[in-house]
C-alpha atoms as a PDB file:
ATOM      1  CA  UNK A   1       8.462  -6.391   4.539  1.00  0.00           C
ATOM      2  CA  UNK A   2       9.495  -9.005   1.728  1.00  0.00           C
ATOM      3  CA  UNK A   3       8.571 -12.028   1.070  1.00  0.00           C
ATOM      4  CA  UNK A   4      10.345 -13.767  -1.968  1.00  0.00           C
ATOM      5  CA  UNK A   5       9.883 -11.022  -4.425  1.00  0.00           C
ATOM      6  CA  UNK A   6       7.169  -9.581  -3.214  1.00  0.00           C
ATOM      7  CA  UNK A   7       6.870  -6.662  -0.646  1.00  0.00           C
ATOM      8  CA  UNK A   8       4.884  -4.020   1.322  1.00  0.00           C
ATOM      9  CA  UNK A   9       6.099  -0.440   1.220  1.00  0.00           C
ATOM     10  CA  UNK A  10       4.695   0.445   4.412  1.00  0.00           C
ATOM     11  CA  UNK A  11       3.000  -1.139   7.393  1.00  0.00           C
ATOM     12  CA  UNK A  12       1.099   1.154   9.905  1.00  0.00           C
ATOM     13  CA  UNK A  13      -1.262   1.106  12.696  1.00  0.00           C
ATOM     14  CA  UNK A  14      -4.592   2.971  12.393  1.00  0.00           C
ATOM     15  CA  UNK A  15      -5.307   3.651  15.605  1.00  0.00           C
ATOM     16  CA  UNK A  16      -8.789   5.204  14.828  1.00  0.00           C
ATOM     17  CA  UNK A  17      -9.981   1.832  13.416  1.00  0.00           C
ATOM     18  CA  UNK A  18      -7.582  -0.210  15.453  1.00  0.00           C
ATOM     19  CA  UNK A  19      -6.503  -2.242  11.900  1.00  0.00           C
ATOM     20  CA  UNK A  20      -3.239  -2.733  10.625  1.00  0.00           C
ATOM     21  CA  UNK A  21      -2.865  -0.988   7.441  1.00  0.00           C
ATOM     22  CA  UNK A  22      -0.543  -2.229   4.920  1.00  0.00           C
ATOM     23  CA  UNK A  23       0.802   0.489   2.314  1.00  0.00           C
ATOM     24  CA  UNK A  24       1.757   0.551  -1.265  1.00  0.00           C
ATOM     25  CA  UNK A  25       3.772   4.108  -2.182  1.00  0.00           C
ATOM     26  CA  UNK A  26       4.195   4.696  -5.711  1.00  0.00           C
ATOM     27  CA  UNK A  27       6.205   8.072  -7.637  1.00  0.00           C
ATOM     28  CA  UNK A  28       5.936   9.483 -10.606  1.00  0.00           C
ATOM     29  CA  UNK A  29       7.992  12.866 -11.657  1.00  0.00           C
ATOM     30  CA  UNK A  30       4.918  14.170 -13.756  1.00  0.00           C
ATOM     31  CA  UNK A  31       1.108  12.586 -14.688  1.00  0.00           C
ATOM     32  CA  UNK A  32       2.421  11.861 -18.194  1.00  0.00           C
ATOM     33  CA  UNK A  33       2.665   8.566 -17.166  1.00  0.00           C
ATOM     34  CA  UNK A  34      -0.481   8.717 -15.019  1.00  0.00           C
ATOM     35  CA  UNK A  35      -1.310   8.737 -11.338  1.00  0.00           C
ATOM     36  CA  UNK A  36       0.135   5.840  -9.530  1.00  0.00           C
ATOM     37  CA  UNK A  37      -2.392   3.925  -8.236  1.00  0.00           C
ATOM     38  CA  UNK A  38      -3.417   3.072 -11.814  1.00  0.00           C
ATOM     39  CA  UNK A  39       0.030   0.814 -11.451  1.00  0.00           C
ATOM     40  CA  UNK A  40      -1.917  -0.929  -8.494  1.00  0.00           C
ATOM     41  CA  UNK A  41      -3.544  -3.784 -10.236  1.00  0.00           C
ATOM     42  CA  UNK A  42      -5.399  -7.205  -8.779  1.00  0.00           C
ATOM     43  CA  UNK A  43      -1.973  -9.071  -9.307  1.00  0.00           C
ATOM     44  CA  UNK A  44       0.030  -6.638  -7.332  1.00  0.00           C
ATOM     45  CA  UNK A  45      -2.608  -6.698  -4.296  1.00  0.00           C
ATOM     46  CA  UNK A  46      -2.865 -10.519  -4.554  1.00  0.00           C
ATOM     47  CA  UNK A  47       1.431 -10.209  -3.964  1.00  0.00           C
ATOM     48  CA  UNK A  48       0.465  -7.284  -1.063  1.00  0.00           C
ATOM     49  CA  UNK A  49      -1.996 -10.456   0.181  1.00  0.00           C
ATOM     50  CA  UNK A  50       0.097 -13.121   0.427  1.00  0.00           C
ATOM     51  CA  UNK A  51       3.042 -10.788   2.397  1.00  0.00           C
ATOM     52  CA  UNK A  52       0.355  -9.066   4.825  1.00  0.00           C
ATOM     53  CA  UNK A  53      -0.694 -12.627   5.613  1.00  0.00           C
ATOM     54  CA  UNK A  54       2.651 -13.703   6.338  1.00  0.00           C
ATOM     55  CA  UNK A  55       3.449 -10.965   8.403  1.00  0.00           C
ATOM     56  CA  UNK A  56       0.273 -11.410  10.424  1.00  0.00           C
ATOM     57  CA  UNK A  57       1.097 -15.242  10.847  1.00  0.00           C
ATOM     58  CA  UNK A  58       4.715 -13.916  11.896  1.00  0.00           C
ATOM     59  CA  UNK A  59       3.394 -11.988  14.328  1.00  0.00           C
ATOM     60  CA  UNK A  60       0.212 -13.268  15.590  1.00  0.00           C
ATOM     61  CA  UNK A  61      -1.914 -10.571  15.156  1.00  0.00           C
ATOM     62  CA  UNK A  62      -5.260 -10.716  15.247  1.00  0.00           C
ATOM     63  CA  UNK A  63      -6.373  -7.359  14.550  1.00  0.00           C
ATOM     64  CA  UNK A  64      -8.665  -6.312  10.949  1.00  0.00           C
ATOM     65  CA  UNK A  65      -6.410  -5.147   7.971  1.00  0.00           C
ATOM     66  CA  UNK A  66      -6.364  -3.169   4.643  1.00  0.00           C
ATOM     67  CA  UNK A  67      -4.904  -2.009   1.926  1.00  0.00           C
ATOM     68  CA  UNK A  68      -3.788   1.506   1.042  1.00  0.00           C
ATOM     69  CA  UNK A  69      -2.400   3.357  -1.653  1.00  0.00           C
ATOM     70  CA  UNK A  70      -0.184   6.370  -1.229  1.00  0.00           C
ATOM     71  CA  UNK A  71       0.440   7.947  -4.777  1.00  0.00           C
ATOM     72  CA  UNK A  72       3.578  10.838  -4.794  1.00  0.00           C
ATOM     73  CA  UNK A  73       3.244  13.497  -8.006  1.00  0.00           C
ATOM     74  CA  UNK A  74       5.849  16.224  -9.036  1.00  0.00           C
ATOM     75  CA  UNK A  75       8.738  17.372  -7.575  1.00  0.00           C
ATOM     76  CA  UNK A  76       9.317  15.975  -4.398  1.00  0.00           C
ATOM     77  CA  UNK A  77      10.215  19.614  -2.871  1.00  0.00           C
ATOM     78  CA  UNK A  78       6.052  20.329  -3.555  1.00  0.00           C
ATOM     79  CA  UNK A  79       4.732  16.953  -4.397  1.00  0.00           C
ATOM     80  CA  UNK A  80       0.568  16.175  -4.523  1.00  0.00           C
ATOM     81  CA  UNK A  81       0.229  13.624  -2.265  1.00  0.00           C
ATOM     82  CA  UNK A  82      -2.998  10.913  -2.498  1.00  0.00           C
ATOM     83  CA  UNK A  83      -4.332   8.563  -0.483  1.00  0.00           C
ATOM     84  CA  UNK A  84      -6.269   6.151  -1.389  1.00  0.00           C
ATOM     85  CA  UNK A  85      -7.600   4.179   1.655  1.00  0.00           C
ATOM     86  CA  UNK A  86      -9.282   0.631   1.695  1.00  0.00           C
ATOM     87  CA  UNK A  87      -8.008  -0.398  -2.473  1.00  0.00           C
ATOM     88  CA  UNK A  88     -10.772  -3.162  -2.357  1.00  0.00           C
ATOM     89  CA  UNK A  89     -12.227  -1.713  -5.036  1.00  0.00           C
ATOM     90  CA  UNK A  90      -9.676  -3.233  -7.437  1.00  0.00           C
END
């Protein structure tokens, strides 16, 4: 979803938690560059804020929300796959 400039990747239900889960997915080719979550700063999930908001309004949802990071590493025929669930620690 987009709002201006700003976006969300990925928006999912957790149906464990019943929450809505909105989802940042970053790639990198190799860790030279580092993992990507370390991309995933407190201006970036401010943006992720403001959009997950707006989509709530949008669709009236009531339900609890988060924020989660899915980082892709490598060649994307064997990629490492993270998850990082819950980024409030940011």
């Amino acid at each position: 979803m987009r709002l201006g400039n700003f976006e969300i990747d990925l928006i999912m239900l957790d149906l464990t938690f019943d929450e809505i889960v909105f989802v940042e997915v970053k790639y990198r080719r190799s860790m030279q560059a580092g993992e990507g979550s370390i991309s995933v700063d407190a201006r970036k999930i401010n943006r992720m804020n403001q959009v997950a908001h707006a989509f709530l309004r949008k669709h009236d949802y009531q339900k609890a929300y988060r924020f989660d990071i899915i980082s892709i590493v490598g060649n994307l025929q064997s990629p490492e796959i993270l998850h990082f669930e819950n980024i409030t620690w940011l």
